[in-house]
N, C-alpha and C. Protein backbone atom coordinates (compact mmCIF):
# COMPACT_ATOMS: atom_id res chain seq x y z
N UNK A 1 -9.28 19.42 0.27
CA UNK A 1 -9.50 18.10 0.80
C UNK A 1 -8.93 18.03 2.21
N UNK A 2 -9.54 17.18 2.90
CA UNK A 2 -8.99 17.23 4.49
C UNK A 2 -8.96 15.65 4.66
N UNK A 3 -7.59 15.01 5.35
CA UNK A 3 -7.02 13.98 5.66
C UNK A 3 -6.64 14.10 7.41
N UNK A 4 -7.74 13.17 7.83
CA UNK A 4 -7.90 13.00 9.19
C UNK A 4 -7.17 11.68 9.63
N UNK A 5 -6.18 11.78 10.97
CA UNK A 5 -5.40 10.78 11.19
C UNK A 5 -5.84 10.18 12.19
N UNK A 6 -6.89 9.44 12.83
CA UNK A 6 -6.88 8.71 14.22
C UNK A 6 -6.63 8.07 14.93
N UNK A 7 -5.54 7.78 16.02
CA UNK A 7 -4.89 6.40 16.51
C UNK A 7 -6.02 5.92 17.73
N UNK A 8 -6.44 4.61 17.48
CA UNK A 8 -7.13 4.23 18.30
C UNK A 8 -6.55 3.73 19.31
N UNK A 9 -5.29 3.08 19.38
CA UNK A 9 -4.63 2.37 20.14
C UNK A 9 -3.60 3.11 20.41
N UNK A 10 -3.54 4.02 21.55
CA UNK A 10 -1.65 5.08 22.18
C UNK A 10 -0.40 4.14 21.91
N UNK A 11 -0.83 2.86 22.17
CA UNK A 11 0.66 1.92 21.99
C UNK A 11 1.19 2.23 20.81
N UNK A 12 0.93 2.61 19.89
CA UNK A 12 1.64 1.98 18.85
C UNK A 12 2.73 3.51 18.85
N UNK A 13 4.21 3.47 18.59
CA UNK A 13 4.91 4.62 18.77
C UNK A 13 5.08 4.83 17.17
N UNK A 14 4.53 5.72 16.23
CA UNK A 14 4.85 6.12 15.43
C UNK A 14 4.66 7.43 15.10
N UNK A 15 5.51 7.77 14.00
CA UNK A 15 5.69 9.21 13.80
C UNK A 15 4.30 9.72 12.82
N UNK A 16 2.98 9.87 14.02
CA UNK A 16 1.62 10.17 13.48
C UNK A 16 1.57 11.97 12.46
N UNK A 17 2.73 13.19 12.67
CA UNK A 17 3.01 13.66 11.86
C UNK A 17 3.36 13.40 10.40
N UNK A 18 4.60 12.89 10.48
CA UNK A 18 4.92 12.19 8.71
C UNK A 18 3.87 11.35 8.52
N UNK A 19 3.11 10.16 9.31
CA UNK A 19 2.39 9.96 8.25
C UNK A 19 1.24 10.98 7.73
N UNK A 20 0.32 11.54 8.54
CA UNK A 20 -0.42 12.75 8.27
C UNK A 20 -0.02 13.39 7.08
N UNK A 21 1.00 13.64 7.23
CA UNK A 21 1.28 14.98 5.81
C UNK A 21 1.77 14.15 4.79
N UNK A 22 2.36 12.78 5.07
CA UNK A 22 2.53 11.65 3.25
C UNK A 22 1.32 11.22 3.21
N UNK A 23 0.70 11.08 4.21
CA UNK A 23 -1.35 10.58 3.36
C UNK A 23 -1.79 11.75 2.95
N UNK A 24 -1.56 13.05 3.10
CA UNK A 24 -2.32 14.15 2.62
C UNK A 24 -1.40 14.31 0.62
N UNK A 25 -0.10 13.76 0.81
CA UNK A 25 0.42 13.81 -0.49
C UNK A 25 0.14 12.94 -1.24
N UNK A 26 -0.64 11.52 -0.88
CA UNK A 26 -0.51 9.85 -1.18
C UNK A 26 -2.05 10.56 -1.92
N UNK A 27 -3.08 11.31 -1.15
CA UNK A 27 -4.56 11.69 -1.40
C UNK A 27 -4.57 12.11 -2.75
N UNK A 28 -3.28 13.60 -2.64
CA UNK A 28 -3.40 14.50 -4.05
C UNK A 28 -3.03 13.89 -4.98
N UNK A 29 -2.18 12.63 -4.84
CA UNK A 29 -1.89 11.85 -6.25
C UNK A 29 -2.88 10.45 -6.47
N UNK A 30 -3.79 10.68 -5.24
CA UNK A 30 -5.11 9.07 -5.78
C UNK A 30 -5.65 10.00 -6.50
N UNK A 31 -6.12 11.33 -5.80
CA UNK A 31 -7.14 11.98 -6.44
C UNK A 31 -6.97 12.15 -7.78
N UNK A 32 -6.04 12.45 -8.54
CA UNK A 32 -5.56 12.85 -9.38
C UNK A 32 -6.17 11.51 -11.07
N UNK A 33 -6.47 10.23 -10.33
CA UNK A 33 -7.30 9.45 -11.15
C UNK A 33 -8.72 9.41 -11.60
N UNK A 34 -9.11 10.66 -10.30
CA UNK A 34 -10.50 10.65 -10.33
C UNK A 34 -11.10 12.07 -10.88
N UNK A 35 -10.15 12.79 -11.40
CA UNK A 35 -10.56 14.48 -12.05
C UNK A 35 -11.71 14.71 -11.74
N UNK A 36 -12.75 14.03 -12.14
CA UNK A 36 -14.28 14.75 -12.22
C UNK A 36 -14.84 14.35 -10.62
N UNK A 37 -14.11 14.13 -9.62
CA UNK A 37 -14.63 13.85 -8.69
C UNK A 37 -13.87 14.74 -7.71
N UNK A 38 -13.96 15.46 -6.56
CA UNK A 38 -13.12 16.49 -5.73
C UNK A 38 -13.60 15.34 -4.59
N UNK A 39 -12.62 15.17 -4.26
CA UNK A 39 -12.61 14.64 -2.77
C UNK A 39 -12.21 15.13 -1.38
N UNK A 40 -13.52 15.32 -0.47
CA UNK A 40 -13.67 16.02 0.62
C UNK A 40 -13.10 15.92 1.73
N UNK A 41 -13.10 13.87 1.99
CA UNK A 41 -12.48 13.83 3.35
C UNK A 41 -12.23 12.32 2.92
N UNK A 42 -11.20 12.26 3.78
CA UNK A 42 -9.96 10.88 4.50
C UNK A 42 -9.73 10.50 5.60
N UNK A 43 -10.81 9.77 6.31
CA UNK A 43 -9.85 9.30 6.99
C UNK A 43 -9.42 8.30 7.90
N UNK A 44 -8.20 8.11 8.04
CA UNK A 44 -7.79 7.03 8.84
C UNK A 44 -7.01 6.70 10.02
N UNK A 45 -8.03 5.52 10.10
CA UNK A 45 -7.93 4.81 11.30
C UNK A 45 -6.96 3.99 12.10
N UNK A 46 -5.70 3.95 12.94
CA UNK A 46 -4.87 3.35 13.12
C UNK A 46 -5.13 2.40 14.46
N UNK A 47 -4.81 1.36 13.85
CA UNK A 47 -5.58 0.24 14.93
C UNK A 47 -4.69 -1.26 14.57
N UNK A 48 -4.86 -2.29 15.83
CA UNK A 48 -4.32 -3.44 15.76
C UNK A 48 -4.96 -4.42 15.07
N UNK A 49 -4.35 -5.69 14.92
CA UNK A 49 -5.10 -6.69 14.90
C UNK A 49 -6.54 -7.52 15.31
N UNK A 50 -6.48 -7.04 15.96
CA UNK A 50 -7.71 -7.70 16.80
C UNK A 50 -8.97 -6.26 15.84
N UNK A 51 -9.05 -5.66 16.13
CA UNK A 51 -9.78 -4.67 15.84
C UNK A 51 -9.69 -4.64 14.48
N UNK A 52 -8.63 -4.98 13.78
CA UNK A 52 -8.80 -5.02 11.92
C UNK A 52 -9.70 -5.92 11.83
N UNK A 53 -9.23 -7.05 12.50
CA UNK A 53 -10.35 -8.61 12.23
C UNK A 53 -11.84 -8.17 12.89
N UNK A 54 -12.19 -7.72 13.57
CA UNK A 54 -13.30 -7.09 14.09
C UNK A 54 -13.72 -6.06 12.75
N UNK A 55 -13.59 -5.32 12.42
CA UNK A 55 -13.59 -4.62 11.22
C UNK A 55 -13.86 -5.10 9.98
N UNK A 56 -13.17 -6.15 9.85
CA UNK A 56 -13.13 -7.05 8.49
C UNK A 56 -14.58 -8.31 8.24
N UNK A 57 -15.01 -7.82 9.45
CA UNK A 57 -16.09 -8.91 10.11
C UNK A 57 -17.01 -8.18 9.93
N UNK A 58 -17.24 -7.14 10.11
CA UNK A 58 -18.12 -6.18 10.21
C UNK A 58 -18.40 -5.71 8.77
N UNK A 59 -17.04 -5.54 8.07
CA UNK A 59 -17.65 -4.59 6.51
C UNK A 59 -17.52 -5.45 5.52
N UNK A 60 -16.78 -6.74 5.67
CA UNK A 60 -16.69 -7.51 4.11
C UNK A 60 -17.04 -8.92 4.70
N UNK A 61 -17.60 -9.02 5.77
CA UNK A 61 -17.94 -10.37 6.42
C UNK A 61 -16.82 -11.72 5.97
N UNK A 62 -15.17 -11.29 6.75
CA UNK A 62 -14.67 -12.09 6.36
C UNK A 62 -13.85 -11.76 7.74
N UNK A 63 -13.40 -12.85 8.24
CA UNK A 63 -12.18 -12.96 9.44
C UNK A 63 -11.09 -12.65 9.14
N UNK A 64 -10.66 -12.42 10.03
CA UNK A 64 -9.05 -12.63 9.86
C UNK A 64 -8.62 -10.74 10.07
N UNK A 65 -7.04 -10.95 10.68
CA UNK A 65 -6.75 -8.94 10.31
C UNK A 65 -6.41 -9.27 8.80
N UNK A 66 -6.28 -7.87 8.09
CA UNK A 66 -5.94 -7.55 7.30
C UNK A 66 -4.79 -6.10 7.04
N UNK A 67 -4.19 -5.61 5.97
CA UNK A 67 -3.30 -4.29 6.50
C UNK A 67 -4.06 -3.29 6.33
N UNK A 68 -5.61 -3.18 4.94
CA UNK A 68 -6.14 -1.81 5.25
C UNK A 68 -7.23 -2.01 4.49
N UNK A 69 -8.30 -1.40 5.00
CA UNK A 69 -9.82 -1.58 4.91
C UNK A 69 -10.54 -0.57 4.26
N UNK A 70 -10.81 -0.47 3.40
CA UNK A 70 -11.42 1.27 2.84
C UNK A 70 -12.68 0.81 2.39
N UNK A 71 -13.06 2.14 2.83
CA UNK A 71 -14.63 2.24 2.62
C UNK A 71 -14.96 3.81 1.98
N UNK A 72 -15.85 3.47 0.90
CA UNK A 72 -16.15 5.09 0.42
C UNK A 72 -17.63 5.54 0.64
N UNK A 73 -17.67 6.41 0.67
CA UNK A 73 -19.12 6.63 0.73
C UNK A 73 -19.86 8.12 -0.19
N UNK A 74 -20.80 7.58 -0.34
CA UNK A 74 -21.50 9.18 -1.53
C UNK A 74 -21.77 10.30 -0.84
N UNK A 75 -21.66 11.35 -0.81
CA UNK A 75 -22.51 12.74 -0.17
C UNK A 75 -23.63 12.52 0.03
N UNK A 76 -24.16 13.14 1.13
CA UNK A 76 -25.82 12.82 1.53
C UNK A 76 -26.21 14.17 0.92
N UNK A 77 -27.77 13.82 0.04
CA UNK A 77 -28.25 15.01 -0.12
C UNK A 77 -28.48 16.35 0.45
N UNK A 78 -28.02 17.21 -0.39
CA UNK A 78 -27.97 18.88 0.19
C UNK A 78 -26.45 19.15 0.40
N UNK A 79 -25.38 17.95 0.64
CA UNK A 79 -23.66 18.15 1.26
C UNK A 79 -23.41 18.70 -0.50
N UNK A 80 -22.16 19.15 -0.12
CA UNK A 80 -21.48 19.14 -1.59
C UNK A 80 -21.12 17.78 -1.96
N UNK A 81 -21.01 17.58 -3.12
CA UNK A 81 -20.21 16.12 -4.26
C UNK A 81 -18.95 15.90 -3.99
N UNK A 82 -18.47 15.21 -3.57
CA UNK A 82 -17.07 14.77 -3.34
C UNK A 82 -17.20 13.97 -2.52
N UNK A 83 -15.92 12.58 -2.84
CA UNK A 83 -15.82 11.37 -2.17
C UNK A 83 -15.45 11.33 -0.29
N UNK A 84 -16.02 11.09 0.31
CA UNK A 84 -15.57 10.70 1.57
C UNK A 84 -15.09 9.62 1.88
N UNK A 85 -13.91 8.97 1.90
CA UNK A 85 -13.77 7.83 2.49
C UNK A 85 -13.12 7.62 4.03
N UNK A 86 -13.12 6.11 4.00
CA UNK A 86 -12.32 5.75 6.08
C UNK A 86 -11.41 4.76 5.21
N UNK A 87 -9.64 4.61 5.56
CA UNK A 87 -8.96 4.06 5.78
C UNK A 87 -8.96 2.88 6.99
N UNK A 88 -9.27 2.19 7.24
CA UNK A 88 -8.78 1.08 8.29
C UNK A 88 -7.46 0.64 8.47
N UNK A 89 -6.49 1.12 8.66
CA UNK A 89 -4.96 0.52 8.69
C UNK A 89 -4.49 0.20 9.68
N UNK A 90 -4.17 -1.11 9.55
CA UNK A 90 -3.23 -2.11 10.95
C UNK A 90 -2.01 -1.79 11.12
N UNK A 91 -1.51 -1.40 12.05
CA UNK A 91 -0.06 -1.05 12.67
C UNK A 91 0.40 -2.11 13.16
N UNK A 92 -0.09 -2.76 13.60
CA UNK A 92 0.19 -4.03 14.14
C UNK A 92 0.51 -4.69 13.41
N UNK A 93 0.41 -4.95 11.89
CA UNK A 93 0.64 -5.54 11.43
C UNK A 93 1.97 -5.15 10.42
N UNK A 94 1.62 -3.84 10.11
CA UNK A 94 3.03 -3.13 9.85
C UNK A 94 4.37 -3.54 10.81
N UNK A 95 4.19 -3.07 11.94
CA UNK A 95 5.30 -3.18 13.16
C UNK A 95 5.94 -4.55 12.68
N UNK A 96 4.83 -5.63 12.63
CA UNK A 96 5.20 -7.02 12.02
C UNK A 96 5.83 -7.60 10.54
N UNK A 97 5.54 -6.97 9.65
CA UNK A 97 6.36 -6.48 8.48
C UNK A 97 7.72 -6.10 8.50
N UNK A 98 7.36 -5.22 9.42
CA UNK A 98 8.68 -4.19 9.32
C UNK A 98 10.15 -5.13 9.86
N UNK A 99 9.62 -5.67 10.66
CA UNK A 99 10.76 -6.38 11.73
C UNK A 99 11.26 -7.83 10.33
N UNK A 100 10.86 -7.60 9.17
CA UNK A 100 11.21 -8.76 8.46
C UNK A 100 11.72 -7.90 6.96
N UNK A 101 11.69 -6.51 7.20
CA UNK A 101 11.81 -5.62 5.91
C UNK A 101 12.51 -4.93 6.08
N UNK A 102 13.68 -4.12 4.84
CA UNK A 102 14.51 -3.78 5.14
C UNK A 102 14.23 -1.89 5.69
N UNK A 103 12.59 -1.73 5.91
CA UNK A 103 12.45 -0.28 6.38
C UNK A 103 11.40 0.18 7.29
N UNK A 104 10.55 0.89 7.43
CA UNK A 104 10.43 1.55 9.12
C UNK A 104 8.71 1.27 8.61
N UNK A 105 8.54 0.83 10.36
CA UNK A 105 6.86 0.79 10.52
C UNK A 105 6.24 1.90 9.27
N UNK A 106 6.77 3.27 9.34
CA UNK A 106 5.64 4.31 8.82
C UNK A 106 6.27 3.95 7.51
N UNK A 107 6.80 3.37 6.76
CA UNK A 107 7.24 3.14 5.35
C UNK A 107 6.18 2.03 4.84
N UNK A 108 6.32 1.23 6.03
CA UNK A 108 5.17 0.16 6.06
C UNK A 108 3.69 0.83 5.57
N UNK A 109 3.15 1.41 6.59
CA UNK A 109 1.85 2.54 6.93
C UNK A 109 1.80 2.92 5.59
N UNK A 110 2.13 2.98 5.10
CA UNK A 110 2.76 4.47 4.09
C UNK A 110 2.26 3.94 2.70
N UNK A 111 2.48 2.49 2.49
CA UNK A 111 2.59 1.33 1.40
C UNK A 111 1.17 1.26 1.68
N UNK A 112 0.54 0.84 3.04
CA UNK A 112 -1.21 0.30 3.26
C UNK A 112 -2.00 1.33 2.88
N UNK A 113 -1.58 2.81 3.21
CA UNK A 113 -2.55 4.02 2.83
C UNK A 113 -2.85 3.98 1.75
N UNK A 114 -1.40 3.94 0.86
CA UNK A 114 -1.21 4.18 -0.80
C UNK A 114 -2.00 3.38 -1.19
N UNK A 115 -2.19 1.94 -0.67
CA UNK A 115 -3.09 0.72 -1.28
C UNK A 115 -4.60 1.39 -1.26
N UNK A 116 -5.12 1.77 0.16
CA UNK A 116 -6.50 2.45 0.81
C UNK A 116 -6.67 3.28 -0.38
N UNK A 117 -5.73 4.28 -0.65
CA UNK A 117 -6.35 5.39 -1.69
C UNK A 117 -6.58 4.89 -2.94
N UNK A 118 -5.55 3.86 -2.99
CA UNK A 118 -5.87 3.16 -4.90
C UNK A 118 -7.17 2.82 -4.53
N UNK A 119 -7.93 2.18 -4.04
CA UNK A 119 -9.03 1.66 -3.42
C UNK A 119 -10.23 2.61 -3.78
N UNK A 120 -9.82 3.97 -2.91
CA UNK A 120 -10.89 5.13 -2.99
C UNK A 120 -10.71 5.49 -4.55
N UNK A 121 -10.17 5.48 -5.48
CA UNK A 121 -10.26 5.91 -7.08
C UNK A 121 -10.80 4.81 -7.47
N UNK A 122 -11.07 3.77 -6.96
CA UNK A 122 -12.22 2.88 -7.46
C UNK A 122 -11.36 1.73 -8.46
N UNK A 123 -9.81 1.60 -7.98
CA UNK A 123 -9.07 0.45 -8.52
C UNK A 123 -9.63 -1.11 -7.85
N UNK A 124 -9.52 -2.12 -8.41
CA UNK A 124 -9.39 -3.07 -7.81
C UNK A 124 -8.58 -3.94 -7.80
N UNK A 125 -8.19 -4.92 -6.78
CA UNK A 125 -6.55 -5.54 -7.17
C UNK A 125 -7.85 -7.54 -7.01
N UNK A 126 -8.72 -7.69 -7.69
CA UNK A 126 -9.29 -9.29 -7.36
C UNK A 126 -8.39 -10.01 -8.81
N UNK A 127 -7.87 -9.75 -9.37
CA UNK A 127 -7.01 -10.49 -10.49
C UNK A 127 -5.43 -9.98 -9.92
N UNK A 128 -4.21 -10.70 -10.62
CA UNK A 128 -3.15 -10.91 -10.62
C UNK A 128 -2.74 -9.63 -11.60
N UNK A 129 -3.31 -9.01 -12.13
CA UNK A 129 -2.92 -8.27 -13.63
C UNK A 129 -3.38 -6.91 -12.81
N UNK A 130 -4.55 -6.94 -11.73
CA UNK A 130 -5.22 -5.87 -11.17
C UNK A 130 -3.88 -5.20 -10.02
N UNK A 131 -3.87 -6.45 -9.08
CA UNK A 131 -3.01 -6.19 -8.56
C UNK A 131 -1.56 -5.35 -8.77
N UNK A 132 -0.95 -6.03 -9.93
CA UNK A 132 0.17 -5.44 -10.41
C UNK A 132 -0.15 -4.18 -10.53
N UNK A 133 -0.92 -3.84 -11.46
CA UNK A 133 -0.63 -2.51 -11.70
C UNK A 133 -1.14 -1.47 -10.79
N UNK A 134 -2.17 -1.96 -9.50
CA UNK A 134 -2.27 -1.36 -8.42
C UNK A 134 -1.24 -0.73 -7.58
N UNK A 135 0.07 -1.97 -7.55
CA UNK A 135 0.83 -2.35 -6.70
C UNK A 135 2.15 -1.17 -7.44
N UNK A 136 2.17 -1.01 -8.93
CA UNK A 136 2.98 0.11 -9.55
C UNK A 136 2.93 1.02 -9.27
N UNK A 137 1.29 1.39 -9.44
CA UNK A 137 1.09 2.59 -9.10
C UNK A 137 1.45 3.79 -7.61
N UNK A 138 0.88 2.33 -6.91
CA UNK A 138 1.30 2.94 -5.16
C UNK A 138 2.55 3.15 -5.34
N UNK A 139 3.81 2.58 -5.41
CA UNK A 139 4.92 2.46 -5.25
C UNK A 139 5.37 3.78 -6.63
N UNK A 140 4.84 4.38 -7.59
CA UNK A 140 5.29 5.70 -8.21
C UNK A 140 4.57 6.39 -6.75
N UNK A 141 3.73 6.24 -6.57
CA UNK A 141 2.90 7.42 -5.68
C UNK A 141 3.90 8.19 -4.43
N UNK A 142 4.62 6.49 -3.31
CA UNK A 142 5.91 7.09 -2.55
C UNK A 142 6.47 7.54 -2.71
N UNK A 143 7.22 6.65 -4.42
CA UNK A 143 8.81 7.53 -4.58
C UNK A 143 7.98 9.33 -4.75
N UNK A 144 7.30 9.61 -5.22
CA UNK A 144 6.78 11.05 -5.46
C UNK A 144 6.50 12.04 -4.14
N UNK A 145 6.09 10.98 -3.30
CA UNK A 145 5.98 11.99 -2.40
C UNK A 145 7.25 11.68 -1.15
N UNK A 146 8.19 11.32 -1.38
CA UNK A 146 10.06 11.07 -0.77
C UNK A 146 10.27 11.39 -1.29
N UNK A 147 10.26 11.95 -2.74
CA UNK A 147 11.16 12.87 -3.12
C UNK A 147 10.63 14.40 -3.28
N UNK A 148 9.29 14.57 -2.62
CA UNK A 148 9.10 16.18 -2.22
C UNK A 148 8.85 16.24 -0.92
N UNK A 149 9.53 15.49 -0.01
CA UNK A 149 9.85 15.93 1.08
C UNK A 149 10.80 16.80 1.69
C-alpha cells in the first residue's frame, strides 16, 4: 500500500515526516477491517480553511471547513482491486485545536487521519452510537501506533 502526503499550503510548520510514517501505520490498522479488500493508495491532502470549505462545497455540497474529508474510489477497469482513497485534512484547523488542547498540531492531524481511514473501511459516525465507537476505535489505532514508535 502507498500513503501519499501533500501540503498544499508551505505555511503550515509541521513535522510532514511523523505524520507520513503514523498515516502509513493509522492505514495498516484501517486496513485491517477490510481483509478482503487490499488497499492501494492514500492520500492526503494538507490544507486550510478556506480550501476545506471549498472542498466541502464541492464533494458533500455543504459549507463550512471541516477537519477531514475522505473520499474513496473503485479501480477503473483493467487496474488491480484495491481501495484508493484522498484524505482532505485541515491544519488550520488542527493548529486551532491544538492551542486549546493539552497536545501538538500533528497529534491533532493524527486524530483527523485516524477519523479519514475509519471512513475509508466504510464506518460511519451519522448516529451518536456510530460515532462512539468510531471515535474508540481511532483512539486504540494511536495508542498502537505511539507505542511502536
Amino acid at each position: 500500500m502507498r500513503v501519499l502526503l501533500v501540503q498544499h499550503q508551505r505555511r503550515f510548520a509541521v513535522n510532514r515526516p511523523l505524520i507520513l510514517r503514523q498515516a502509513k501505520a493509522l492505514a495498516h490498522c484501517a486496513q485491517k477491517r477490510t481483509p478482503q479488500l487490499p488497499w492501494r493508495e492514500v492520500t492526503i491532502h494538507l490544507h486550510d480553511d478556506a480550501e476545506s470549505d471549498r472542498i466541502h462545497q464541492l464533494i458533500m455540497n455543504q459549507s463550512g471547513a471541516t477537519d477531514v474529508i475522505t473520499q474513496r474510489y473503485a479501480s477503473l477497469p483493467g487496474e488491480p482491486e484495491g481501495l484508493i482513497g484522498e484524505l482532505f485534512v485541515n491544519v488550520e484547523r488542527a493548529e486551532t485545536i491544538r492551542k486549546r488542547a493539552p497536545w501538538t498540531t500533528e497529534q491533532e492531524l493524527l486524530l483527523y487521519i485516524a477519523h479519514g481511514m475509519d471512513h475509508l473501511t466504510g464506518a460511519d459516525d451519522a448516529t451518536p452510537a456510530e460515532r462512539t465507537a468510531m471515535r474508540r476505535r481511532e483512539l486504540a489505532w494511536l495508542r498502537t501506533i505511539i507505542r511502536g514508535t
